[in-house]
C-alpha atoms as a PDB file:
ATOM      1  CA  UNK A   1      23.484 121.643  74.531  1.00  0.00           C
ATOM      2  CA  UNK A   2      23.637 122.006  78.275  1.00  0.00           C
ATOM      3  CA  UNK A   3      26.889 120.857  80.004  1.00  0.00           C
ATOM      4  CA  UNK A   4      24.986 117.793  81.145  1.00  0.00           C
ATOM      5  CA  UNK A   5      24.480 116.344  77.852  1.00  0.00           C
ATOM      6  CA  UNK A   6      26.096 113.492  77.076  1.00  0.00           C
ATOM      7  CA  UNK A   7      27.309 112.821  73.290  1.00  0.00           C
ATOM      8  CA  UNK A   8      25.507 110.000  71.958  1.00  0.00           C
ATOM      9  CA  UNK A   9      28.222 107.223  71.612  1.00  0.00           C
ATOM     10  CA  UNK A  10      29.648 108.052  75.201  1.00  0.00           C
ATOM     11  CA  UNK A  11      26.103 107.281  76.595  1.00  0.00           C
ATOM     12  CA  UNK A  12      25.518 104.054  74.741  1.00  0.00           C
ATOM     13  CA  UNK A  13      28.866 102.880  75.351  1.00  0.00           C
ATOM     14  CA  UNK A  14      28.339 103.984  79.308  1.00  0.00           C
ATOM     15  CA  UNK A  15      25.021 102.217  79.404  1.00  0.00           C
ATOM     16  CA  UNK A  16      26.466  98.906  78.118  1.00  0.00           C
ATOM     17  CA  UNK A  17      29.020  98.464  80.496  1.00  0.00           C
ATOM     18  CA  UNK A  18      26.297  99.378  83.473  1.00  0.00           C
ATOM     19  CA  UNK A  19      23.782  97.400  82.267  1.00  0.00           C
ATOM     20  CA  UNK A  20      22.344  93.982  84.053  1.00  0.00           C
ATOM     21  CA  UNK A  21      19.727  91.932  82.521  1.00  0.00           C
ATOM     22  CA  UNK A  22      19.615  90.431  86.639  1.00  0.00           C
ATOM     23  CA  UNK A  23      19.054  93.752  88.609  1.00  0.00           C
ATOM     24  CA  UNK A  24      15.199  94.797  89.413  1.00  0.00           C
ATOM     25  CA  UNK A  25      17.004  98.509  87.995  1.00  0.00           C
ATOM     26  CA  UNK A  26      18.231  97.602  84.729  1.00  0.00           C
ATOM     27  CA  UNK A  27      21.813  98.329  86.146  1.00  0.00           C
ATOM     28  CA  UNK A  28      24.514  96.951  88.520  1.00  0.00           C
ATOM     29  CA  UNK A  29      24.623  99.639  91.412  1.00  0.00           C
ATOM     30  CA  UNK A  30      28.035  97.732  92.522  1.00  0.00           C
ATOM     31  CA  UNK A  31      29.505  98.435  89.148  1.00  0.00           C
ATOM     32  CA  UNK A  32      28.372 101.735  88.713  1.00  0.00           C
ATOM     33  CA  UNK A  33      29.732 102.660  91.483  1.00  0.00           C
ATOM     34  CA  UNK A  34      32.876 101.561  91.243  1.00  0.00           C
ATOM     35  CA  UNK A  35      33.379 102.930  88.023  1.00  0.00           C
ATOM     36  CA  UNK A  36      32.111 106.738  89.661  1.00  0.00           C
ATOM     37  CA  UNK A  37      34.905 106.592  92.372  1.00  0.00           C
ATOM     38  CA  UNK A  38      37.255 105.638  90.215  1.00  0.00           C
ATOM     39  CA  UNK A  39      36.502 108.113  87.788  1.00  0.00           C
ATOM     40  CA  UNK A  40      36.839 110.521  90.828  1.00  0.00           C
ATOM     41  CA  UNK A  41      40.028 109.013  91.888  1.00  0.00           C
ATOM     42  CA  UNK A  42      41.358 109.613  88.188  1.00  0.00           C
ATOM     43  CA  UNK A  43      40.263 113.233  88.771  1.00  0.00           C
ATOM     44  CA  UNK A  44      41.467 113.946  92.352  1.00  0.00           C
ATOM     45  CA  UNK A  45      45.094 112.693  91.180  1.00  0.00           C
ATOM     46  CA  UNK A  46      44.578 114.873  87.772  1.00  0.00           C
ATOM     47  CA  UNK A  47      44.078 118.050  89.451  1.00  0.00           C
ATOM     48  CA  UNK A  48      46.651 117.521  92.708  1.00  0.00           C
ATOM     49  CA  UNK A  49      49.628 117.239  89.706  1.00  0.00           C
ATOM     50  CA  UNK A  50      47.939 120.286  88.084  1.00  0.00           C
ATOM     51  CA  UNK A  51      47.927 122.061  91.281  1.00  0.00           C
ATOM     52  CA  UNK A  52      51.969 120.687  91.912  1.00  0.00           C
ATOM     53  CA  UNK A  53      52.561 122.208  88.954  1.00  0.00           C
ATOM     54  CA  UNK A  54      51.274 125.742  89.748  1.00  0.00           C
ATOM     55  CA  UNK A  55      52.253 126.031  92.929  1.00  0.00           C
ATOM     56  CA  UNK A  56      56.061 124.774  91.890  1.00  0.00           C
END
């Protein structure tokens, strides 16, 4: 298993809440997206308390 691999469930649960039976692509870009920079968001504010936390 590479560290891109994706478990199974995570993927098809992923893929359902992307998917749009009205986009040329199968998926809503819009969505997607959103759902990426948020993700990053989550991530950005994860690792600045980590970081607080070290350098306190």
């Amino acid at each position: 298993m590479s560290d891109l691999d994706v478990p199974h469930d995570a993927f098809a649960a992923i893929e359902r809440e992307i998917a749009s039976d009205t986009s040329p692509v199968g998926i809503d870009a819009k969505k997607t997206h959103v759902i990426i920079l948020h993700k990053l968001q989550e991530i950005e504010a994860s690792l600045k308390r980590l970081e607080s936390r070290l350098d306190g």
